[in-house]
PDB file of N, CA and C in Angstrom:
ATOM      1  N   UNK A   1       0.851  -1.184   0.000  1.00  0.00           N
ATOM      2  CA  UNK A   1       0.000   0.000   0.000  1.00  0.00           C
ATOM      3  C   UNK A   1       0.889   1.237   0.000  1.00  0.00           C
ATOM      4  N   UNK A   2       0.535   2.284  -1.090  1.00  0.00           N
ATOM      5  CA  UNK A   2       1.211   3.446  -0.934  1.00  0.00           C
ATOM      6  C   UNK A   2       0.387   4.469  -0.432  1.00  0.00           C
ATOM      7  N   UNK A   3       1.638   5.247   0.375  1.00  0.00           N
ATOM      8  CA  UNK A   3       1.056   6.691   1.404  1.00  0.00           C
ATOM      9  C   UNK A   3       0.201   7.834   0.104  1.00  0.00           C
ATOM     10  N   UNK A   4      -0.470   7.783   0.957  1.00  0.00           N
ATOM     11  CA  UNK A   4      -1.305   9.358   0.105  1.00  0.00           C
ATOM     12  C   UNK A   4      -1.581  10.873   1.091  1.00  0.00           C
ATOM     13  N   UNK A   5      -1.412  11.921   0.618  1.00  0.00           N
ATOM     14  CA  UNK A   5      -1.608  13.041   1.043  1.00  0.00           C
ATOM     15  C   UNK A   5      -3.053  13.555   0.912  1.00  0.00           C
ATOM     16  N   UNK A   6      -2.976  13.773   2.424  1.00  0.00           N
ATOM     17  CA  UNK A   6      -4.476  14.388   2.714  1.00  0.00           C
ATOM     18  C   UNK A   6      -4.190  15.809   2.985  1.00  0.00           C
ATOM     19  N   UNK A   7      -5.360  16.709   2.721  1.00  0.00           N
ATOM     20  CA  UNK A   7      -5.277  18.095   2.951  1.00  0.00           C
ATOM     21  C   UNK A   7      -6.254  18.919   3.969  1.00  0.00           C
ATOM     22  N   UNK A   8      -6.372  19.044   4.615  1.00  0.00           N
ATOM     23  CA  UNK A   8      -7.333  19.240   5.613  1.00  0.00           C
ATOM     24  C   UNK A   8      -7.369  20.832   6.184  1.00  0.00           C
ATOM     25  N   UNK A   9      -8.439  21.364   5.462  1.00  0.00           N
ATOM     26  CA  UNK A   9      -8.344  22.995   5.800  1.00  0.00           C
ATOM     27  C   UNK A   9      -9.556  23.726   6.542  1.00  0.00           C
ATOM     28  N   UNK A  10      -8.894  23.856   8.092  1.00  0.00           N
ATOM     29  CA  UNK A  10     -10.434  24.525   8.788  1.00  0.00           C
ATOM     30  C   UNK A  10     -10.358  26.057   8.236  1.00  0.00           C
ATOM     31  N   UNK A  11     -11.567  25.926   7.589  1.00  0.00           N
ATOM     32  CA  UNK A  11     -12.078  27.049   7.028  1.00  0.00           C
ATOM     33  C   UNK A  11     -12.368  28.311   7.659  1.00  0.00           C
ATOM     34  N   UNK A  12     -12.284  27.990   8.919  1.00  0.00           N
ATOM     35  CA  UNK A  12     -13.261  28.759   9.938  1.00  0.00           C
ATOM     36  C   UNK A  12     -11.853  29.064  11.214  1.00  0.00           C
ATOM     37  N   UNK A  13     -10.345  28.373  10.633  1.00  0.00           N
ATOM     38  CA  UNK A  13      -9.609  28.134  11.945  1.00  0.00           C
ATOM     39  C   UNK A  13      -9.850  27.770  12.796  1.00  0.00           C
ATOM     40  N   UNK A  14     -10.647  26.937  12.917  1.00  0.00           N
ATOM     41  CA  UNK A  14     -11.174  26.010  14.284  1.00  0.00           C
ATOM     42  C   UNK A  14     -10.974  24.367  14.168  1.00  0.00           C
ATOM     43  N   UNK A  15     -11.208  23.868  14.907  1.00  0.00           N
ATOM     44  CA  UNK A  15     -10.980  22.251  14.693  1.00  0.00           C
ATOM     45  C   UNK A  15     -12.461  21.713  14.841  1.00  0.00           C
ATOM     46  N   UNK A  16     -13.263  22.480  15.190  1.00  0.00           N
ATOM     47  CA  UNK A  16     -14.827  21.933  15.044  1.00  0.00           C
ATOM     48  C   UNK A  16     -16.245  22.560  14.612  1.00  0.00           C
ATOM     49  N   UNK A  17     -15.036  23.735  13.865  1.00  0.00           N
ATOM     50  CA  UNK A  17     -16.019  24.534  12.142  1.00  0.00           C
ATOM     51  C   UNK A  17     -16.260  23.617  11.206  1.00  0.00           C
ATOM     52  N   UNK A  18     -16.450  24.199   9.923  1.00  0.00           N
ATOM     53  CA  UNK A  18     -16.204  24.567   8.947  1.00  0.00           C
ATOM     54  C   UNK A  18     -15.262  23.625   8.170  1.00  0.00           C
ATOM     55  N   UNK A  19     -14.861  22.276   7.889  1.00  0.00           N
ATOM     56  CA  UNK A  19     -13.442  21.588   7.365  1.00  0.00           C
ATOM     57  C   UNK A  19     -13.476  21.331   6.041  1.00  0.00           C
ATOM     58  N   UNK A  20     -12.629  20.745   5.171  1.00  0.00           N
ATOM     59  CA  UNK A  20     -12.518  20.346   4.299  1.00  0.00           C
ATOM     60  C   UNK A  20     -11.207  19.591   4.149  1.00  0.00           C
ATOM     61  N   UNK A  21     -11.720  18.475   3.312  1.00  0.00           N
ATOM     62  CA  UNK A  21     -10.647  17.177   3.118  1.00  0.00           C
ATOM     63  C   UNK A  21     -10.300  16.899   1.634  1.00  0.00           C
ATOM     64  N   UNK A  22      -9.024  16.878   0.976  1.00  0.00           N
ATOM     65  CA  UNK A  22      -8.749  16.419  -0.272  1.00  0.00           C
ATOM     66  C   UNK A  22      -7.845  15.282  -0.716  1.00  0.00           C
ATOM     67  N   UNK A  23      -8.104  14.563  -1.048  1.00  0.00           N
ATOM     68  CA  UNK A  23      -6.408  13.535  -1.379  1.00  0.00           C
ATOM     69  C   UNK A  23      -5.853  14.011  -2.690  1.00  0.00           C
ATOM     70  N   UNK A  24      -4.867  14.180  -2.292  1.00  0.00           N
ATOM     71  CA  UNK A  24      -4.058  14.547  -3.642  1.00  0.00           C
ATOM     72  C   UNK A  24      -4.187  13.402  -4.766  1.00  0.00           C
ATOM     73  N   UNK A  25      -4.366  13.971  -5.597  1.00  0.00           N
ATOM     74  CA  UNK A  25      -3.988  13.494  -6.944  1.00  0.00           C
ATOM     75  C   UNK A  25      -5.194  12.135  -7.354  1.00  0.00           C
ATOM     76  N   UNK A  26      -6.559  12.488  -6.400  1.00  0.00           N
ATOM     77  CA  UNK A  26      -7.937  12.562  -6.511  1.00  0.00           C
ATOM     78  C   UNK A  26      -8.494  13.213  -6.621  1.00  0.00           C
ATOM     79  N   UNK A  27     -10.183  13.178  -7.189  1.00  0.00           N
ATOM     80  CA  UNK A  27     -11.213  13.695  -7.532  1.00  0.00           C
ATOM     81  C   UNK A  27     -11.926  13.699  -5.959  1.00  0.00           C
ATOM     82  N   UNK A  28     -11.263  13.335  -4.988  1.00  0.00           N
ATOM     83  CA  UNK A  28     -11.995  12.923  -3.590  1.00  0.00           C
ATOM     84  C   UNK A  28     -12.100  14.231  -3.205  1.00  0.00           C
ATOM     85  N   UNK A  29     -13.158  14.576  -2.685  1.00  0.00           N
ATOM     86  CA  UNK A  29     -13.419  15.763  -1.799  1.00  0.00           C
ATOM     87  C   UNK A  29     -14.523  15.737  -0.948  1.00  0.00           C
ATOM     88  N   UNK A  30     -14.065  16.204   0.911  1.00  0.00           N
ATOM     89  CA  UNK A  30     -14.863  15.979   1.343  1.00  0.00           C
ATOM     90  C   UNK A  30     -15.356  17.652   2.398  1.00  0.00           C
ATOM     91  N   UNK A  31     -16.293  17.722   2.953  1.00  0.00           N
ATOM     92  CA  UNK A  31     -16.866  18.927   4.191  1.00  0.00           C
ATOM     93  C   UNK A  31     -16.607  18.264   4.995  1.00  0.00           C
ATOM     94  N   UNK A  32     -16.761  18.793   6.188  1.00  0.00           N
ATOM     95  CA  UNK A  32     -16.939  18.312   7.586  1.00  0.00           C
ATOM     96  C   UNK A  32     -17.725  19.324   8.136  1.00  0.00           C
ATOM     97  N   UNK A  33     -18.861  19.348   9.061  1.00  0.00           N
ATOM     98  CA  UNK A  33     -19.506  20.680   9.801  1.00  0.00           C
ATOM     99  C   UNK A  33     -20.425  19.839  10.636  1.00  0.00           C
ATOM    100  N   UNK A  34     -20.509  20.405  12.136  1.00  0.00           N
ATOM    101  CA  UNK A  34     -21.357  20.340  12.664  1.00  0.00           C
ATOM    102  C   UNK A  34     -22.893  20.927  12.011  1.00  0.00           C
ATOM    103  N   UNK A  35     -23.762  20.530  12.616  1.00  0.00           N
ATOM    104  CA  UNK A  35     -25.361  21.015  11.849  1.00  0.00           C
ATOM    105  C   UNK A  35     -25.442  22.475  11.582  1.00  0.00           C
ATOM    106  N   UNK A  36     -24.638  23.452  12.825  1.00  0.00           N
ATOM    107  CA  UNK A  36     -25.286  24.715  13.176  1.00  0.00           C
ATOM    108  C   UNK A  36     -24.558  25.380  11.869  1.00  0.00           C
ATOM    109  N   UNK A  37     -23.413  24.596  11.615  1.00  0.00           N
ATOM    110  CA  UNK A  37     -22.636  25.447  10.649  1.00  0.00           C
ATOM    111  C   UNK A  37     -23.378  25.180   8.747  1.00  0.00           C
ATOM    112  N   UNK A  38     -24.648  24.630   8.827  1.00  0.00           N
ATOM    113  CA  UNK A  38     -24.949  24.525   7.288  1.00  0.00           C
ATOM    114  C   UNK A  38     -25.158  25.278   6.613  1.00  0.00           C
ATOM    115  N   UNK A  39     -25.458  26.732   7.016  1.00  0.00           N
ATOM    116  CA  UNK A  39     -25.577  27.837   6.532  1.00  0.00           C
ATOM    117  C   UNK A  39     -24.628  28.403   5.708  1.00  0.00           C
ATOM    118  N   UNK A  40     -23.267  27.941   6.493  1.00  0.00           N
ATOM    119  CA  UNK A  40     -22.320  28.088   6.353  1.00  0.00           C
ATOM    120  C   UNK A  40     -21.774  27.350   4.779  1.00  0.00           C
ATOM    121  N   UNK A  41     -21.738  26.326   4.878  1.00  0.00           N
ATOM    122  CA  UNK A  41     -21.701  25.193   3.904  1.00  0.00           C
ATOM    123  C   UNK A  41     -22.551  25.609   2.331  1.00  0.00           C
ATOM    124  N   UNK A  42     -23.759  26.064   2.642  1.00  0.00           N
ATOM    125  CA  UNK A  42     -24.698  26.161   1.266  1.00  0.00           C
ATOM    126  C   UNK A  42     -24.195  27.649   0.542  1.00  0.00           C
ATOM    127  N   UNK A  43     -23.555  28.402   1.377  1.00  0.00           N
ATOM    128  CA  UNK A  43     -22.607  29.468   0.739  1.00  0.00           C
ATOM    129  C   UNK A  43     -21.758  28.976  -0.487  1.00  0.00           C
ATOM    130  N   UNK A  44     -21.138  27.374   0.209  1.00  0.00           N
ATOM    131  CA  UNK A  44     -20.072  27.652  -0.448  1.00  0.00           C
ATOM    132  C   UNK A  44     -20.072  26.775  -2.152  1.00  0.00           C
ATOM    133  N   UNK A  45     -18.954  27.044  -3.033  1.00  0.00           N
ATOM    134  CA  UNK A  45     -19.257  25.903  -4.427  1.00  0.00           C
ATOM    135  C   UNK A  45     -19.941  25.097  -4.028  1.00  0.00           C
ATOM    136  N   UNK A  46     -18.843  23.724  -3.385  1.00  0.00           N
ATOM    137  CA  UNK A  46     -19.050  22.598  -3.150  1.00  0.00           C
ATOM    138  C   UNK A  46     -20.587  22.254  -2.665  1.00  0.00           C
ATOM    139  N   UNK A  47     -21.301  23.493  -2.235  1.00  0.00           N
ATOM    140  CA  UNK A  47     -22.876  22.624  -2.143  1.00  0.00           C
ATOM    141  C   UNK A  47     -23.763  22.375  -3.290  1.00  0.00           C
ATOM    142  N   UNK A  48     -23.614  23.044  -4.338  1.00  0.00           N
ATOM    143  CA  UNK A  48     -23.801  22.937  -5.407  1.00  0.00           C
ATOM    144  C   UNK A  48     -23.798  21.563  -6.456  1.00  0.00           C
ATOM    145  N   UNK A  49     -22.296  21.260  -6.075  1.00  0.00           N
ATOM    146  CA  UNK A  49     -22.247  19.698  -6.736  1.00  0.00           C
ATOM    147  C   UNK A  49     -22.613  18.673  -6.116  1.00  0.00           C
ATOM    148  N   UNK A  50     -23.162  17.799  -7.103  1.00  0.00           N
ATOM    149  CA  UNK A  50     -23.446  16.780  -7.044  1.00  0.00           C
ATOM    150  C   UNK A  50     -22.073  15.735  -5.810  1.00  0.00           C
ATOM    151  N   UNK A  51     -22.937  14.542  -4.949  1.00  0.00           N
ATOM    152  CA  UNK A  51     -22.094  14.331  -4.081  1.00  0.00           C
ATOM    153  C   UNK A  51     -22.646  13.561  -2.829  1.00  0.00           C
ATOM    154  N   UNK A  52     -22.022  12.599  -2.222  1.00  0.00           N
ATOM    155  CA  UNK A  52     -22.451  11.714  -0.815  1.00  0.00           C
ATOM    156  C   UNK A  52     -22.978  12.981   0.206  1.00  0.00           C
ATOM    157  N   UNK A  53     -23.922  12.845   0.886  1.00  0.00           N
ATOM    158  CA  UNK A  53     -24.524  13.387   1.966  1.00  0.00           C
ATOM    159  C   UNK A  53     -24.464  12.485   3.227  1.00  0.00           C
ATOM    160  N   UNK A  54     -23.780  12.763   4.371  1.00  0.00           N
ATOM    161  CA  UNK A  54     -23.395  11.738   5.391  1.00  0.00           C
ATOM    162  C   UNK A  54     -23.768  12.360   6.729  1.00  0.00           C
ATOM    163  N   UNK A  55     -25.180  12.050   7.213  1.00  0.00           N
ATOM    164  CA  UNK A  55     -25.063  12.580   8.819  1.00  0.00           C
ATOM    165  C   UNK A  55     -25.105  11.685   9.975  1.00  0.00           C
ATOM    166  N   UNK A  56     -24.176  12.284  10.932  1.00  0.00           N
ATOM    167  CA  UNK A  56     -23.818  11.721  11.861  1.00  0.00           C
ATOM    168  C   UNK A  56     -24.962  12.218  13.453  1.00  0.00           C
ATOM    169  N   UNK A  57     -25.589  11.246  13.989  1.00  0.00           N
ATOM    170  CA  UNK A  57     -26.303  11.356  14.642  1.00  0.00           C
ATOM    171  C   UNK A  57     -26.378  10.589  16.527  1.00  0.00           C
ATOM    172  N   UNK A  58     -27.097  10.522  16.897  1.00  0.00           N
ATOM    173  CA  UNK A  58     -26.887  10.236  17.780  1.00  0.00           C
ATOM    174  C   UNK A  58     -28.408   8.931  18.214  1.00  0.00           C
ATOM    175  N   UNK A  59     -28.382   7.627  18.304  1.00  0.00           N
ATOM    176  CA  UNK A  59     -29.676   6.382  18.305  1.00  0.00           C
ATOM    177  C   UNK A  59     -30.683   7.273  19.655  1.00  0.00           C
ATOM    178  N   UNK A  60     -32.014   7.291  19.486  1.00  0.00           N
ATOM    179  CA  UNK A  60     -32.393   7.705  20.209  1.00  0.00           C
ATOM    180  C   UNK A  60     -33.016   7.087  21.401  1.00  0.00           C
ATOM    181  N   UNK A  61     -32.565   5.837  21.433  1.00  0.00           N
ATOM    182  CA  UNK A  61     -32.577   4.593  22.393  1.00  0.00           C
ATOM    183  C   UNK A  61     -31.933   4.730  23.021  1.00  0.00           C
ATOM    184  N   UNK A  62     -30.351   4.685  22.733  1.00  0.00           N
ATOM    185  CA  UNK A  62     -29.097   4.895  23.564  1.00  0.00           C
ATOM    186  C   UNK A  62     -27.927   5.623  22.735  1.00  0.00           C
ATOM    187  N   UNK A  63     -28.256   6.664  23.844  1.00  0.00           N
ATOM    188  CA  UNK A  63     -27.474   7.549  23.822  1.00  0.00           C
ATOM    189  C   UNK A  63     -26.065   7.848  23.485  1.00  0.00           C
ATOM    190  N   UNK A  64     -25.574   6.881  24.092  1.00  0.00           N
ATOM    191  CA  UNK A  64     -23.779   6.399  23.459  1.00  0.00           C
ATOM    192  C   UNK A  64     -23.770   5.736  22.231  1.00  0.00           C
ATOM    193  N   UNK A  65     -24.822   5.508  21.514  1.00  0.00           N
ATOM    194  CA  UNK A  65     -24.395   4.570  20.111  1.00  0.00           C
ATOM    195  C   UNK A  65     -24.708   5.586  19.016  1.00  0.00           C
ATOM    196  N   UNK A  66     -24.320   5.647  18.285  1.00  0.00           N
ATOM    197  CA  UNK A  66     -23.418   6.848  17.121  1.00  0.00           C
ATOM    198  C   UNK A  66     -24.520   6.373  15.791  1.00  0.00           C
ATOM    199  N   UNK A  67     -25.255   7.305  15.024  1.00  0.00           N
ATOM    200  CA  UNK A  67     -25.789   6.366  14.081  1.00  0.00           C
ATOM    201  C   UNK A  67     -25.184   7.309  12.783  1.00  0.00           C
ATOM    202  N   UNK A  68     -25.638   6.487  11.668  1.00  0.00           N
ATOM    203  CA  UNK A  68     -25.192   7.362  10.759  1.00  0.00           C
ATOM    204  C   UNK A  68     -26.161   7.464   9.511  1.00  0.00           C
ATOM    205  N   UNK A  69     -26.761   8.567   9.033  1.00  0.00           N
ATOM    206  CA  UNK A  69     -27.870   8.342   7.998  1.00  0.00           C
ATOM    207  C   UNK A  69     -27.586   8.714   6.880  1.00  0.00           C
ATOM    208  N   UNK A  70     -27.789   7.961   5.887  1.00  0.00           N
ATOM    209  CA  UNK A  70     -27.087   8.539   4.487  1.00  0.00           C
ATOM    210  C   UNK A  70     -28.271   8.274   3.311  1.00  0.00           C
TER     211      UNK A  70
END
């Protein structure tokens, strides 16, 4: 397996704004944002294109188990 470069840019200078993820020398591109920040997000290109939608949630049974809805 060869190493690949990731690029990871808080948009916002924070570590739990605003992110964005790229691998070099891919078409891969990803966001990262908490909910409050979507406002934020539909500003930008990238909401525009076409693309995986991934939210991260919380089971409303139990509390500690992580769900994920896509």
């Amino acid at each position: 397996m060869q190493g690949m470069l990731l690029r990871y840019f808080l948009v916002e200078g924070k570590p739990n704004g605003l992110r964005t993820v790229e691998i070099s020398n891919m078409t891969i591109y990803g966001t990262i944002f908490p909910r409050t920040k979507i406002n934020l997000f539909e500003n930008r290109e990238s909401a525009t294109k076409p693309g995986v939608y991934i939210l991260l949630g919380t089971d409303v049974d139990n509390l500690d188990q992580p769900v994920i809805y896509w």
